[in-house]
C-alpha atoms as a PDB file:
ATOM      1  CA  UNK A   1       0.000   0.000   0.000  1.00  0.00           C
ATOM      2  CA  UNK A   2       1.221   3.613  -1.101  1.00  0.00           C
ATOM      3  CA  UNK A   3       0.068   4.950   1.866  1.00  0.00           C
ATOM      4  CA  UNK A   4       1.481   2.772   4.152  1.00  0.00           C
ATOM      5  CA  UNK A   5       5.056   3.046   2.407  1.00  0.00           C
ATOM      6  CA  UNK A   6       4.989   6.785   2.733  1.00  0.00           C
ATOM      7  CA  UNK A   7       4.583   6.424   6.244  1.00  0.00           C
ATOM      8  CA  UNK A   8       7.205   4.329   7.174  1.00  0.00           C
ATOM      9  CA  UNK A   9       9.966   6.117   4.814  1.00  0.00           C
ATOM     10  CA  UNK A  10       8.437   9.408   6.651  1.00  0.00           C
ATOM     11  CA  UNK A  11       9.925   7.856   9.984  1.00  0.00           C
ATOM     12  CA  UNK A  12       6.470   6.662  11.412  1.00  0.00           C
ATOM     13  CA  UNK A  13       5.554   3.468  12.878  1.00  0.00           C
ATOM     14  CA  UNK A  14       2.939   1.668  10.820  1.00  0.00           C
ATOM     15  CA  UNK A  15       1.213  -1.770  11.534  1.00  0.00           C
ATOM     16  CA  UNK A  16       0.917  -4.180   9.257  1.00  0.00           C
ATOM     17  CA  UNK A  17      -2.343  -4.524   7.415  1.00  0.00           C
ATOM     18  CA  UNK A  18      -5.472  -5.317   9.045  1.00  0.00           C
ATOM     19  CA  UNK A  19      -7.962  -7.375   7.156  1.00  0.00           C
ATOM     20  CA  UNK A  20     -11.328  -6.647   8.735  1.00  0.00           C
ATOM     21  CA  UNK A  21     -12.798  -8.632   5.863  1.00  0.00           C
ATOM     22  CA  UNK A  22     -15.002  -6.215   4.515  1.00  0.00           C
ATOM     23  CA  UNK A  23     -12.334  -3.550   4.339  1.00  0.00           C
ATOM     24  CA  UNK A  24      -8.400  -3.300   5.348  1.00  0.00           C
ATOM     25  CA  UNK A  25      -6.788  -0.904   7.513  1.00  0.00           C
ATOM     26  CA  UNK A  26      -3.076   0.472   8.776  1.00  0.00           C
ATOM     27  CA  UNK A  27      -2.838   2.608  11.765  1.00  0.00           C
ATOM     28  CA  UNK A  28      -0.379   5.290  13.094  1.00  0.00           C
ATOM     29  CA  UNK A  29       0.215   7.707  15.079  1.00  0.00           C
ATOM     30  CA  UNK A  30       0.939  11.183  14.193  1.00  0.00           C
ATOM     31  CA  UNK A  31       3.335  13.534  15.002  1.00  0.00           C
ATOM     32  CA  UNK A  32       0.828  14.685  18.199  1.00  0.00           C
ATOM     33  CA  UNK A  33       0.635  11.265  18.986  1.00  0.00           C
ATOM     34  CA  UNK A  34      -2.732  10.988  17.782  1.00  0.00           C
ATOM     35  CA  UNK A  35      -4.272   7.594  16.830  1.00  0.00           C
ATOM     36  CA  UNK A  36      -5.240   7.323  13.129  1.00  0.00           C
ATOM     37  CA  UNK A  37      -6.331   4.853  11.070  1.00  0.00           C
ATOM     38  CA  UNK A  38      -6.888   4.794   7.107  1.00  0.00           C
ATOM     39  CA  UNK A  39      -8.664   2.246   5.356  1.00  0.00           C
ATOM     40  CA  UNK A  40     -10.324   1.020   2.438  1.00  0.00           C
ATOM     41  CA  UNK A  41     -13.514  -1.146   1.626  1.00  0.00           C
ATOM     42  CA  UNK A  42     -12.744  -4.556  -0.070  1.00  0.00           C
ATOM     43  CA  UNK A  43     -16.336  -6.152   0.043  1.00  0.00           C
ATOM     44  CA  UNK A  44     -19.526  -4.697   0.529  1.00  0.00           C
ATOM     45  CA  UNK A  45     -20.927  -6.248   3.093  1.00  0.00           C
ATOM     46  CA  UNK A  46     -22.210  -8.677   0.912  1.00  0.00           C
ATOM     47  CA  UNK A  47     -19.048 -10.795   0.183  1.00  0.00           C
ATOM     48  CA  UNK A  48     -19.564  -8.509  -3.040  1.00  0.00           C
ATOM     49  CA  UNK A  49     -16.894  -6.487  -4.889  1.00  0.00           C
ATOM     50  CA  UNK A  50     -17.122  -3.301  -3.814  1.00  0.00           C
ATOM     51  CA  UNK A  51     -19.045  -0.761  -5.517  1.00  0.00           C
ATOM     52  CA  UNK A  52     -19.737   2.822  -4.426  1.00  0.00           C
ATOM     53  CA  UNK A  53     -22.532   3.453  -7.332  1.00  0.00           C
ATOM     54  CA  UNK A  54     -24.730   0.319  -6.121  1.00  0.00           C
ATOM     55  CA  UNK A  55     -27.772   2.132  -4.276  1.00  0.00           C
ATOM     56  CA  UNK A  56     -27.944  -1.435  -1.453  1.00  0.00           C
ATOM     57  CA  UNK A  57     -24.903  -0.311  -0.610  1.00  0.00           C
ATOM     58  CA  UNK A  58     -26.078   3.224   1.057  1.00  0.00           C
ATOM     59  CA  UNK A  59     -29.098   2.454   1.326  1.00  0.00           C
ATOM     60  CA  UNK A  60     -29.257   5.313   4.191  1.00  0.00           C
ATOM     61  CA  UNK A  61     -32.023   7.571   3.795  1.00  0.00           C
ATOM     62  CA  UNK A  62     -30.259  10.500   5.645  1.00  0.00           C
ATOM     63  CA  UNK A  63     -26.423   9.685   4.773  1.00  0.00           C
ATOM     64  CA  UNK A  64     -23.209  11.919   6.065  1.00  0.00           C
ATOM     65  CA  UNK A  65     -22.314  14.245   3.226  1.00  0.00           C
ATOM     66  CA  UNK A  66     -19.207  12.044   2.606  1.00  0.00           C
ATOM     67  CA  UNK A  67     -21.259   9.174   1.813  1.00  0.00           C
ATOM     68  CA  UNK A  68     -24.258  11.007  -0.024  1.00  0.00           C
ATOM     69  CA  UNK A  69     -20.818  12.659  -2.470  1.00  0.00           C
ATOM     70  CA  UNK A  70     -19.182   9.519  -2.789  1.00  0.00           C
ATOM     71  CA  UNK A  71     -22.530   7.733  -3.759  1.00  0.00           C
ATOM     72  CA  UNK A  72     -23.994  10.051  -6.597  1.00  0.00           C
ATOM     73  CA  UNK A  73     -20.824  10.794  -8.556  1.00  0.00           C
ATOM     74  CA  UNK A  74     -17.724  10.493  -6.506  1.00  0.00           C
ATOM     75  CA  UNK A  75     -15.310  12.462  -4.782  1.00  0.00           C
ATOM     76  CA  UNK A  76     -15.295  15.532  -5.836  1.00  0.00           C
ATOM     77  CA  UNK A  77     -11.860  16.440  -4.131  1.00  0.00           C
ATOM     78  CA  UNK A  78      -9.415  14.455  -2.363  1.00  0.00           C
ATOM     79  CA  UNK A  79      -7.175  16.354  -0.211  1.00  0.00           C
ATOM     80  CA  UNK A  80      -3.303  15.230  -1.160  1.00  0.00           C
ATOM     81  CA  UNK A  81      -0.511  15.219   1.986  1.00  0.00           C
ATOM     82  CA  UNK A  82       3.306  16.152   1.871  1.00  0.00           C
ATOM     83  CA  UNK A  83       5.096  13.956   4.406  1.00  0.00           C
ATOM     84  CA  UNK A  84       7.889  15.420   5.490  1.00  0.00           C
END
């Protein structure tokens, strides 16, 4: 994972990855000490590939604006990091 090789040439300590089944995840610490984890969906839920445009998949009527973006055409903007 990118990510996860950024980190550790950066100097941080970053676990292995996690595999929650339905998604995968690294944690960290940053330079605050704060706890932070990133991670990505592998599976919907369903044992299904997954896919961000299938409506079962947020089928929340009242959805954080996060998911309600990502479900109707994507991320509009996806903040990009400098680790120094």
């Amino acid at each position: 994972m990118a990510l996860q090789q950024r980190l550790v040439a950066a100097g941080c300590e970053v676990t292995p990855v996690v595999d929650h089944h339905i998604l995968r995840s690294i944690y960290f610490h940053d330079v605050n000490g704060i706890a932070l984890e990133a991670s990505w969906w592998t599976t919907d839920g369903r044992g299904l590939e997954f896919r961000p445009e299938d409506p079962e998949m947020f089928a929340d009527p009242d959805p954080v604006p996060a998911v309600a973006e990502l479900a109707s055409d994507g991320l509009s903007f996806t903040p990009t990091t400098r680790l120094q």
